[in-house]
N, C-alpha and C. Protein backbone atom coordinates (compact mmCIF):
# COMPACT_ATOMS: atom_id res chain seq x y z
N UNK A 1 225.78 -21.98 -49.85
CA UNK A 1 224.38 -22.00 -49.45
C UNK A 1 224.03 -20.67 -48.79
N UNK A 2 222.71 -19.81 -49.41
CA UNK A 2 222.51 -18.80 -48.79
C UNK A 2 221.58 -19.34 -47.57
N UNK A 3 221.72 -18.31 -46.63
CA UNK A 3 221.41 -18.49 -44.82
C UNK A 3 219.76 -18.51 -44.90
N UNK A 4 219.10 -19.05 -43.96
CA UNK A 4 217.56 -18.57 -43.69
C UNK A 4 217.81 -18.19 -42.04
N UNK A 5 218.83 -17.33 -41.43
CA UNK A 5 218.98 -16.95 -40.29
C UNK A 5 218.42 -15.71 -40.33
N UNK A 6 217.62 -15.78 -39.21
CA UNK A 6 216.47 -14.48 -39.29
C UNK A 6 217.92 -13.38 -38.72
N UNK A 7 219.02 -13.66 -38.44
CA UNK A 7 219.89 -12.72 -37.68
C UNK A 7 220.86 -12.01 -38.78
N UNK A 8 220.52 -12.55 -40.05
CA UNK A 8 221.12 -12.21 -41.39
C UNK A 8 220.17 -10.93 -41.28
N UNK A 9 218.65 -11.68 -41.73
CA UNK A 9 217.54 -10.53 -41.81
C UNK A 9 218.13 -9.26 -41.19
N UNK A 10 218.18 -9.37 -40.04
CA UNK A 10 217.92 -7.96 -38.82
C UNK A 10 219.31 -7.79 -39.24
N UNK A 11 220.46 -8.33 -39.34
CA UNK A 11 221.76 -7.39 -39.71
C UNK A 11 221.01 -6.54 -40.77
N UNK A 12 220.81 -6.84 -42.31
CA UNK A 12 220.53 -6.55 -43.17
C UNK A 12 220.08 -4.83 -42.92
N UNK A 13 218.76 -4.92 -42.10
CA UNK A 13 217.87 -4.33 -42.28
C UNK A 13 218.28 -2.88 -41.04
N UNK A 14 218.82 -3.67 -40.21
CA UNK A 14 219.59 -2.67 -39.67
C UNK A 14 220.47 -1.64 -40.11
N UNK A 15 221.44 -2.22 -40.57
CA UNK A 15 222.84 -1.83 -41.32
C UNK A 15 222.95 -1.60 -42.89
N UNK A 16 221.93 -1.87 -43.46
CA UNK A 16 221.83 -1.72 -45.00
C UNK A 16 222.05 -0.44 -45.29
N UNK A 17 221.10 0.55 -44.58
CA UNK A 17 221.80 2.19 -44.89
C UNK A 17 223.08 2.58 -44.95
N UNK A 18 223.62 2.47 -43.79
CA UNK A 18 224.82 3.03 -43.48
C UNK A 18 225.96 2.03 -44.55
N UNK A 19 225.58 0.74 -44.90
CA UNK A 19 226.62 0.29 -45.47
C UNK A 19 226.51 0.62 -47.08
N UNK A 20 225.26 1.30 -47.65
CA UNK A 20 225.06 1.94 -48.58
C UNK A 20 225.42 3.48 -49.22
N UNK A 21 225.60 3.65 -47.65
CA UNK A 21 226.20 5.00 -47.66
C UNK A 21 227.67 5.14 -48.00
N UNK A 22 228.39 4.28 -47.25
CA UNK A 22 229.94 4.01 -46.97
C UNK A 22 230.15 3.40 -48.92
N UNK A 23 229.65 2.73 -49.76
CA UNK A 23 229.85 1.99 -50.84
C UNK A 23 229.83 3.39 -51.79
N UNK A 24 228.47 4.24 -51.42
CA UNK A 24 228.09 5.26 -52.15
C UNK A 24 229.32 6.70 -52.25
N UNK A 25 229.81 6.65 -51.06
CA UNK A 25 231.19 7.67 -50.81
C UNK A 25 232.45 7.00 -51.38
N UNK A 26 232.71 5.53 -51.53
CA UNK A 26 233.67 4.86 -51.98
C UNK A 26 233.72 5.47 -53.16
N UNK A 27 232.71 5.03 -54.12
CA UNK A 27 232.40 5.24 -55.72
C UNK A 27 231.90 6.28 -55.97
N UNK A 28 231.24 7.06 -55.69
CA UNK A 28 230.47 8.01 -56.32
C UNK A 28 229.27 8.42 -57.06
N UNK A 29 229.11 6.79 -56.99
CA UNK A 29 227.69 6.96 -57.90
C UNK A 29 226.78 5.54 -57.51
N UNK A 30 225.58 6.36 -57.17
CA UNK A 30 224.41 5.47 -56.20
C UNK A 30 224.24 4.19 -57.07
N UNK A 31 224.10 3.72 -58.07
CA UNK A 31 223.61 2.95 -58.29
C UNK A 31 225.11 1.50 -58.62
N UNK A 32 226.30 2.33 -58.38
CA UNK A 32 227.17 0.89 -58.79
C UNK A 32 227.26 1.25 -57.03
N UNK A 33 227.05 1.60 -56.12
CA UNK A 33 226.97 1.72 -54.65
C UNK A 33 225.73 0.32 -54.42
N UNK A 34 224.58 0.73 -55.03
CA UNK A 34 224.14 -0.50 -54.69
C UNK A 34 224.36 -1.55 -55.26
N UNK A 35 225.05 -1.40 -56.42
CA UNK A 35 225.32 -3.25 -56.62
C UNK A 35 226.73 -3.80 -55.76
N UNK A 36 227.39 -3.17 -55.49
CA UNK A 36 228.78 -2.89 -54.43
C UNK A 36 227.71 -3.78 -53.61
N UNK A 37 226.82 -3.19 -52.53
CA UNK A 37 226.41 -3.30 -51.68
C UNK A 37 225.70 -4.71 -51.93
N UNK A 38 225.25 -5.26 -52.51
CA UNK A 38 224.29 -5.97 -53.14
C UNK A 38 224.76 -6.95 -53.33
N UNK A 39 226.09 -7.26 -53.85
CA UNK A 39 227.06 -8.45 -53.71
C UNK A 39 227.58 -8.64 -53.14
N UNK A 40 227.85 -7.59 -52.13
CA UNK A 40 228.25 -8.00 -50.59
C UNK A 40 227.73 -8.70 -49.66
N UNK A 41 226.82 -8.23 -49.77
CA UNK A 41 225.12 -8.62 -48.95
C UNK A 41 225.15 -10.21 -49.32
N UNK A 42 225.36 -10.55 -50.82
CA UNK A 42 224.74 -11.86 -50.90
C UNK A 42 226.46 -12.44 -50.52
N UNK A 43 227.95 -12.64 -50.65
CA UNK A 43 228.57 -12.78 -49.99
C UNK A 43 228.52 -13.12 -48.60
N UNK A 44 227.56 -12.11 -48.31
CA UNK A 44 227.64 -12.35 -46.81
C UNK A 44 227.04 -13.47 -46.44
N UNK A 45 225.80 -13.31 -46.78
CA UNK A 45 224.60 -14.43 -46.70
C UNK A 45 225.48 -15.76 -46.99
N UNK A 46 226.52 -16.13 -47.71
CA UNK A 46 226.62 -17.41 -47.94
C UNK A 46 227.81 -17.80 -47.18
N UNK A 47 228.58 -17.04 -46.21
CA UNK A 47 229.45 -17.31 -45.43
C UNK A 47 228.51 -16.77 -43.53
N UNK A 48 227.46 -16.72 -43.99
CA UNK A 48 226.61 -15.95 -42.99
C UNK A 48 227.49 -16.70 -41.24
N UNK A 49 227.16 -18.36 -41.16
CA UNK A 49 227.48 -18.64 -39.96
C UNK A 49 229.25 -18.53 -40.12
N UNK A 50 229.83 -18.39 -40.25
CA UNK A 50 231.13 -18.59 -40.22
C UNK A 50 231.75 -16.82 -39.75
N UNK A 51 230.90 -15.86 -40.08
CA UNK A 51 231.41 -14.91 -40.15
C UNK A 51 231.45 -14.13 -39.08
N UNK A 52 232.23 -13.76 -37.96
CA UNK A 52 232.74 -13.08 -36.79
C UNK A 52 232.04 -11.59 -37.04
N UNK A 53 232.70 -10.85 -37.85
CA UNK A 53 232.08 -9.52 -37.92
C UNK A 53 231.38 -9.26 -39.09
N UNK A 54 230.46 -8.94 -39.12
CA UNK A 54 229.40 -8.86 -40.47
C UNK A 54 230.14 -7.50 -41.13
N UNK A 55 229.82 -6.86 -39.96
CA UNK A 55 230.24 -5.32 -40.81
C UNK A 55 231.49 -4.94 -41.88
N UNK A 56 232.58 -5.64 -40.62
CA UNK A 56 233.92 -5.34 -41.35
C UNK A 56 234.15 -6.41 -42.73
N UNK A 57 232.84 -7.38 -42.46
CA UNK A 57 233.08 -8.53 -43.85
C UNK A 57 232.42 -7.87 -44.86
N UNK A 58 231.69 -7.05 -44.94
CA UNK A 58 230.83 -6.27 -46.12
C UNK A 58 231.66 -5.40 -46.69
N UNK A 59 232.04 -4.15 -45.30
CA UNK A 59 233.05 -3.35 -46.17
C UNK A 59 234.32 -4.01 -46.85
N UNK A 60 235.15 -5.53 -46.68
CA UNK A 60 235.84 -5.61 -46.83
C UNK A 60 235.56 -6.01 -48.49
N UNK A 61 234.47 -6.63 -48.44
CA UNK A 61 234.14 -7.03 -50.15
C UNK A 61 233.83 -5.53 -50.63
N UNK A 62 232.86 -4.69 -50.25
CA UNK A 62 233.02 -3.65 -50.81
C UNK A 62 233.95 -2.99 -51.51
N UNK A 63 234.72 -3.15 -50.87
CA UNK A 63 236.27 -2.13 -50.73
C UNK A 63 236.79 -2.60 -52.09
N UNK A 64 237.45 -4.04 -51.87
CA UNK A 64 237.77 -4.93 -52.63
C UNK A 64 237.09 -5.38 -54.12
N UNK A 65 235.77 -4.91 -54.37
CA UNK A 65 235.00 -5.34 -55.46
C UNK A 65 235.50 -3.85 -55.97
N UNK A 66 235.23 -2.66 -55.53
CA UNK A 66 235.57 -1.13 -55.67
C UNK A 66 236.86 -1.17 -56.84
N UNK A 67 237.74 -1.66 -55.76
CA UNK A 67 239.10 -1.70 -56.35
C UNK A 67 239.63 -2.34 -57.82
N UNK A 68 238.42 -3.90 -57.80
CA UNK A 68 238.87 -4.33 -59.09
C UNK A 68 237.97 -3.63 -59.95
N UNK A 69 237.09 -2.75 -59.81
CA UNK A 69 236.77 -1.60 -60.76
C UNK A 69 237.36 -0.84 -60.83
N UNK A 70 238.18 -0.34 -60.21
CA UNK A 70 239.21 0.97 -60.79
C UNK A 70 240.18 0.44 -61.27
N UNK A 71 241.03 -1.04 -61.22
CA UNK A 71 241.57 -1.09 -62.38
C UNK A 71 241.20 -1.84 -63.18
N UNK A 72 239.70 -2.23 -63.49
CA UNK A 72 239.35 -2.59 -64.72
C UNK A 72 239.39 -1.24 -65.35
N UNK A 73 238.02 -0.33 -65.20
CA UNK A 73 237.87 1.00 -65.74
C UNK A 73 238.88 1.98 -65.97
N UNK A 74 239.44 2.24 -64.78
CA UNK A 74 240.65 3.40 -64.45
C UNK A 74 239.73 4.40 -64.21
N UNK A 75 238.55 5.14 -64.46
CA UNK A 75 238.53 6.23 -63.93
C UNK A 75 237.02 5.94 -63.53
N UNK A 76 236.12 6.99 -62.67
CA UNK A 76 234.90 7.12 -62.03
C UNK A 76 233.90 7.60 -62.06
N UNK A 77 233.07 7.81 -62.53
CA UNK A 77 232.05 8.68 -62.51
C UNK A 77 231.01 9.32 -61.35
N UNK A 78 231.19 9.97 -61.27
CA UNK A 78 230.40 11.11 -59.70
C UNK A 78 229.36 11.87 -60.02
N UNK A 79 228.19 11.33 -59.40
CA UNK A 79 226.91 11.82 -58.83
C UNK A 79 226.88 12.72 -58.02
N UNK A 80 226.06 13.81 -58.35
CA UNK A 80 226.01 14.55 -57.60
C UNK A 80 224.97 14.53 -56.45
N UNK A 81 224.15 13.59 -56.32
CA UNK A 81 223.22 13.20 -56.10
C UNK A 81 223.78 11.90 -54.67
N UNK A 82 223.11 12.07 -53.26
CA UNK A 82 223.26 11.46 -52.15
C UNK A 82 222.29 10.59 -51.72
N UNK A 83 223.22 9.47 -51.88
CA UNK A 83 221.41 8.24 -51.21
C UNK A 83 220.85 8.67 -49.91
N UNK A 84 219.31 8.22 -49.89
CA UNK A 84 218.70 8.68 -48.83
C UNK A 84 218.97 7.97 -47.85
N UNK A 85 218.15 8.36 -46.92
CA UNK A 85 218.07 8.07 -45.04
C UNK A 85 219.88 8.73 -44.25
N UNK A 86 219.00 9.26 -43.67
CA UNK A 86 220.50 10.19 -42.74
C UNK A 86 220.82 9.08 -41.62
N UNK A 87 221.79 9.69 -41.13
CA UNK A 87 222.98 8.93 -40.32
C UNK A 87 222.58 9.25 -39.20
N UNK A 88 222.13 10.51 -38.92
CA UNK A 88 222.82 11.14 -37.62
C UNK A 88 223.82 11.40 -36.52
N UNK A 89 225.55 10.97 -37.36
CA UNK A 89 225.81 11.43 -36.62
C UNK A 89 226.83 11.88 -36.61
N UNK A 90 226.60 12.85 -37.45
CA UNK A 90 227.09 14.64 -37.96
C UNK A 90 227.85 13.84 -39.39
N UNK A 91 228.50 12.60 -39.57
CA UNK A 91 228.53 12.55 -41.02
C UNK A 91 227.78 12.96 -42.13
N UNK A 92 226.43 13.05 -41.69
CA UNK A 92 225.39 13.02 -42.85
C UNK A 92 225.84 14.66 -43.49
N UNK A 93 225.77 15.67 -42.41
CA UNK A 93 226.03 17.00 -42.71
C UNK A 93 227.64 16.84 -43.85
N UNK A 94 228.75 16.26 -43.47
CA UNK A 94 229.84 16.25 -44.22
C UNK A 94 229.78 15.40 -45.41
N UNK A 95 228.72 14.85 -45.65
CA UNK A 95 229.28 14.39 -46.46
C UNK A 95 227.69 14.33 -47.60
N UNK A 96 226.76 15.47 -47.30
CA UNK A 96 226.12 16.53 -48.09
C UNK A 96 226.60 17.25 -48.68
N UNK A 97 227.38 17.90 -47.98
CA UNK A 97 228.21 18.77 -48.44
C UNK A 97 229.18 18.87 -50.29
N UNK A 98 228.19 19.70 -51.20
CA UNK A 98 228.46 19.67 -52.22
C UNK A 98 230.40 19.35 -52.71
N UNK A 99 230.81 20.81 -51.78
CA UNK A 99 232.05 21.10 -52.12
C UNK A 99 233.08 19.75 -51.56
N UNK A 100 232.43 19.03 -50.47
CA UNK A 100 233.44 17.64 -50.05
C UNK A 100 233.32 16.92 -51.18
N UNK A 101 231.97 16.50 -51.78
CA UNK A 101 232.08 15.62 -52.65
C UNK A 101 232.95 16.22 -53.87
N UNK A 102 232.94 17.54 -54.72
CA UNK A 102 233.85 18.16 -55.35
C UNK A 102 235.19 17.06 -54.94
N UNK A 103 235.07 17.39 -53.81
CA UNK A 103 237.05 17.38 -53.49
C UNK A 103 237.39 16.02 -53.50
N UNK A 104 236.44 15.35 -52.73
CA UNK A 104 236.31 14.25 -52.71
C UNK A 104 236.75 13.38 -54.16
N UNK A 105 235.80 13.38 -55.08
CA UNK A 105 235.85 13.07 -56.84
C UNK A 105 237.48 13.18 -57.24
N UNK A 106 238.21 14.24 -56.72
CA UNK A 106 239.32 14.53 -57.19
C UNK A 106 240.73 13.74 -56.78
N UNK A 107 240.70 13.10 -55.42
CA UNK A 107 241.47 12.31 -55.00
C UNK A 107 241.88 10.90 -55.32
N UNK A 108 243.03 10.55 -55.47
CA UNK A 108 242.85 9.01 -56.35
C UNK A 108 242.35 7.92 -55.04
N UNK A 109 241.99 6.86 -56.03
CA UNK A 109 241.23 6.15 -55.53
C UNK A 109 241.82 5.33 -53.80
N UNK A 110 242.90 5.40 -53.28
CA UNK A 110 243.09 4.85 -52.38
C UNK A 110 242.97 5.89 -51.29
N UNK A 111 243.82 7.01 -51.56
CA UNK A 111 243.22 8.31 -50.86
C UNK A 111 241.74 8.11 -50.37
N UNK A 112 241.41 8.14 -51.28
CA UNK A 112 239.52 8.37 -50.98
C UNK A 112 239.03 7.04 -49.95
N UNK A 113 239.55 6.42 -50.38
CA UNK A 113 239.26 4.82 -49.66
C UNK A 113 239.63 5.00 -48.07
N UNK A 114 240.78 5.53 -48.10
CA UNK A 114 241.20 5.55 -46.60
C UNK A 114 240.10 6.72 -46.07
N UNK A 115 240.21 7.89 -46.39
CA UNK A 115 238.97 9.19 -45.84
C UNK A 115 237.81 8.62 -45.52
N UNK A 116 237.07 7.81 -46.37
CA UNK A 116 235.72 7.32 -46.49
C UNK A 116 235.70 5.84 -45.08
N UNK A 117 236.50 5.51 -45.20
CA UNK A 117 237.13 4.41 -44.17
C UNK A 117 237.24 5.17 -42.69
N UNK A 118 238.21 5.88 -42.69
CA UNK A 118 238.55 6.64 -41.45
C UNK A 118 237.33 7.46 -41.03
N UNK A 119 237.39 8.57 -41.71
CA UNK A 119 236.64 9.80 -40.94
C UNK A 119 235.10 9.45 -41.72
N UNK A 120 234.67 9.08 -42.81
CA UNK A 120 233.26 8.93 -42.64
C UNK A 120 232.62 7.24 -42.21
N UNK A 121 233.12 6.52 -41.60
CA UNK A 121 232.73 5.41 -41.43
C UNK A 121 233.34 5.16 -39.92
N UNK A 122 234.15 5.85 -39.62
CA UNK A 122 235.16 5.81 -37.93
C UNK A 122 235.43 4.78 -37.74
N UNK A 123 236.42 4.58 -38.59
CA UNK A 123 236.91 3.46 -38.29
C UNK A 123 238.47 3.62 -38.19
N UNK A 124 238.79 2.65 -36.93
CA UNK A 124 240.61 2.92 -36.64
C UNK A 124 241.18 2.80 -38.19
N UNK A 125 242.31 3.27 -37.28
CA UNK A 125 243.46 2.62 -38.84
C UNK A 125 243.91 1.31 -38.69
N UNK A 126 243.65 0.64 -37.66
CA UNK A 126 243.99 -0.45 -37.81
C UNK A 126 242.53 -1.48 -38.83
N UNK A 127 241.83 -0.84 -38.58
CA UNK A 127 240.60 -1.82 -39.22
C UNK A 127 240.67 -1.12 -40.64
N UNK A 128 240.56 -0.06 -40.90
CA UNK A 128 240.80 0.55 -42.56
C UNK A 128 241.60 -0.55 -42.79
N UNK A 129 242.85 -0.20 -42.26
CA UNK A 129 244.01 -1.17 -42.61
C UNK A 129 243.49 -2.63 -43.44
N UNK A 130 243.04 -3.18 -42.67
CA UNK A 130 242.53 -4.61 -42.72
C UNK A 130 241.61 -4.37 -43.63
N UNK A 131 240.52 -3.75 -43.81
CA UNK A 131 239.60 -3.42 -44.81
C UNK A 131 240.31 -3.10 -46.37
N UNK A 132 241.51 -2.30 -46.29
CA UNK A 132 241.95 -2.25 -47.50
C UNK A 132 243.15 -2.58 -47.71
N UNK A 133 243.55 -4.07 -47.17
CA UNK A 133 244.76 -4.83 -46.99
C UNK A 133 246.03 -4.65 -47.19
N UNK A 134 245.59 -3.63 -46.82
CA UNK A 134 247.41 -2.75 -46.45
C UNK A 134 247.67 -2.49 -45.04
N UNK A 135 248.90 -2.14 -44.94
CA UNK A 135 249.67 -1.90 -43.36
C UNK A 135 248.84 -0.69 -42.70
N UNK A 136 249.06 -0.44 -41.38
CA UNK A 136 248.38 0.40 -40.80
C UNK A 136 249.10 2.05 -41.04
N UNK A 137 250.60 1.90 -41.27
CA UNK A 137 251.11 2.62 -41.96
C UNK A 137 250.80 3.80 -42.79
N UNK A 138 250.46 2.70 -43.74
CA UNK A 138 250.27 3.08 -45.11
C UNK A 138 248.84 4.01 -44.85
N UNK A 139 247.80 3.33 -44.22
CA UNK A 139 246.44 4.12 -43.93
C UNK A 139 246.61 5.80 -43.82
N UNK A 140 248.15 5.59 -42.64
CA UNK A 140 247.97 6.72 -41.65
C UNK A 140 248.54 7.97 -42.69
N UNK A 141 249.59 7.27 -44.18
CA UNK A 141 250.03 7.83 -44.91
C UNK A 141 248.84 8.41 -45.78
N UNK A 142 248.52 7.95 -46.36
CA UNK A 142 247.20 8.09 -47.41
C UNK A 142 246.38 8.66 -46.83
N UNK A 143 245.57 8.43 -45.32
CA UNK A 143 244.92 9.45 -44.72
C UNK A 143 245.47 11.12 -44.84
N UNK A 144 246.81 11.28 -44.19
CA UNK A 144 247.60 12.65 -43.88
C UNK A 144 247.41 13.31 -45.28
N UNK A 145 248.06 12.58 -46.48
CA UNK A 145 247.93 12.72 -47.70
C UNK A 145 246.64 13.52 -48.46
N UNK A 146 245.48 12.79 -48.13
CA UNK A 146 244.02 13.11 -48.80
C UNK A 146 243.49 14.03 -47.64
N UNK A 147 243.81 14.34 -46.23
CA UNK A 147 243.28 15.45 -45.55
C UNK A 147 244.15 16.81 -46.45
N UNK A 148 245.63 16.77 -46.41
CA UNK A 148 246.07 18.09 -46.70
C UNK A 148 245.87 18.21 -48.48
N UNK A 149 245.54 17.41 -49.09
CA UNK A 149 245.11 17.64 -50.49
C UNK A 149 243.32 18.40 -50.81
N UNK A 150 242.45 17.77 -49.54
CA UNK A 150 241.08 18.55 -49.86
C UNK A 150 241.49 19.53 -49.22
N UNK A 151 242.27 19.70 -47.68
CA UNK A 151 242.46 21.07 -47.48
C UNK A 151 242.62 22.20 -48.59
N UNK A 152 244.10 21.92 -49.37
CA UNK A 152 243.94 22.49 -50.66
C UNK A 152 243.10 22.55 -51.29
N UNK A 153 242.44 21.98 -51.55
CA UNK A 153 240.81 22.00 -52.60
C UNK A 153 240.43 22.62 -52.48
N UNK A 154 239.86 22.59 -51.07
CA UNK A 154 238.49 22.81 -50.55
C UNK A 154 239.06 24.66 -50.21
N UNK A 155 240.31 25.29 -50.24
CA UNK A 155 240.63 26.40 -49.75
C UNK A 155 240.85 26.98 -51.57
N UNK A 156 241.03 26.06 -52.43
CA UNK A 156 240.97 26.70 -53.52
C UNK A 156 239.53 26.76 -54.48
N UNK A 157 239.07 26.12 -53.99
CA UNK A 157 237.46 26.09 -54.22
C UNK A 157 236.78 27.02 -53.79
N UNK A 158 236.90 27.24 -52.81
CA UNK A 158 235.81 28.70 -52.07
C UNK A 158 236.77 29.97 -52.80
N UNK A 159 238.26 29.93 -52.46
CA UNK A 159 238.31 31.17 -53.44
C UNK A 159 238.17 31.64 -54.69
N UNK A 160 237.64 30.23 -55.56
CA UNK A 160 236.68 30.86 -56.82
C UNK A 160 235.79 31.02 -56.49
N UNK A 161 234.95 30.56 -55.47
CA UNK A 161 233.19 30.79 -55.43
C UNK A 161 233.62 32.53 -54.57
N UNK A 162 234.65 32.37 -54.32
CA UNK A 162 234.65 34.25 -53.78
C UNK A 162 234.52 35.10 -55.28
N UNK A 163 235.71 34.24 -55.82
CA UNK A 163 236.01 35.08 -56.75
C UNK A 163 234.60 35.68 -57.93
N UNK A 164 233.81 34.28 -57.94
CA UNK A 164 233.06 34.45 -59.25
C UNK A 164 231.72 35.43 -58.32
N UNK A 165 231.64 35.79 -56.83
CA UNK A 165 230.25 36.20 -56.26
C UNK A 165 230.80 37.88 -55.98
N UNK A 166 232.28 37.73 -56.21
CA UNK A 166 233.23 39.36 -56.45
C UNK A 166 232.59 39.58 -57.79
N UNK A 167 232.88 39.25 -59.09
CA UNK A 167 232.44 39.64 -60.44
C UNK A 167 231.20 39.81 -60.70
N UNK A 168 230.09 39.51 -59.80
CA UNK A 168 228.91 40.00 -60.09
C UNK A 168 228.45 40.77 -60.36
């Protein structure tokens, strides 16, 4: 049974951005971000009173719906293109950022899950953890992992954009 709790409403309407945002960095592309988001949402709605934390119950279907798309599909398609309404607070700047999303696109899918989890959503490793039902461990592994891999990227990326603004 979906909820008529006006406290569904105001989660919703509150939190709909930011949890659109977090779906949209998962995947890469705005529009399976909003259906991510969209079946979460109604998920939610039908476990509405039962549910302790709204937030961590959205991302957790998120996460989880994400996942059985990458191994239905196996691979992703990336937008270059960022859903609207800003964050403010200093994510929005990182994760504009053309060359993150570059690097971003390039990391396999659990990598990315933990980054997008951790550093653009701030969330411990113990709650990633739980969000992407693995050990806290494993987070802290896959985090270390996908920081020193965009490092690489992102340091071999600018030295072509040196390289190609040298050949001019």
């Amino acid at each position: 049974m979906v909820t008529a709790d006006p406290g569904y409403t105001d989660f919703v309407l509150a939190r709909q951005d930011r949890l659109r945002r977090a779906a949209y960095l998962m995947c890469g592309d705005p529009v399976l971000a909003e259906d991510l988001l969209q079946e979460a949402l109604i998920a939610l709605a039908s476990k509405w009173e039962s549910v302790e934390h709204p937030d961590a119950f959205v991302r957790k279907v998120i996460y989880r719906q994400r996942v059985s798309l990458w191994r239905k599909i196996g691979r992703e398609t990336v937008s270059d293109r960022v859903p609207d309404t800003p964050v403010g607070d200093g994510s929005e700047e990182r994760a504009d950022n053309d060359e993150v999303h570059q690097v971003l696109a390039k990391l396999p899918p659990r990598q990315r899950a933990a980054l997008v989890l951790r550093y653009f959503e701030d969330m411990t490793e113990a709650q990633a953890a739980e969000v992407m039902g693995i050990r806290v461990g494993t987070v802290k592994s896959l985090s270390h992992q996908a920081v020193a891999r965009m490092r690489e990227e992102l340091l071999a990326l600018r030295a072509r954009q040196s390289e190609k603004e040298g050949s001019r």
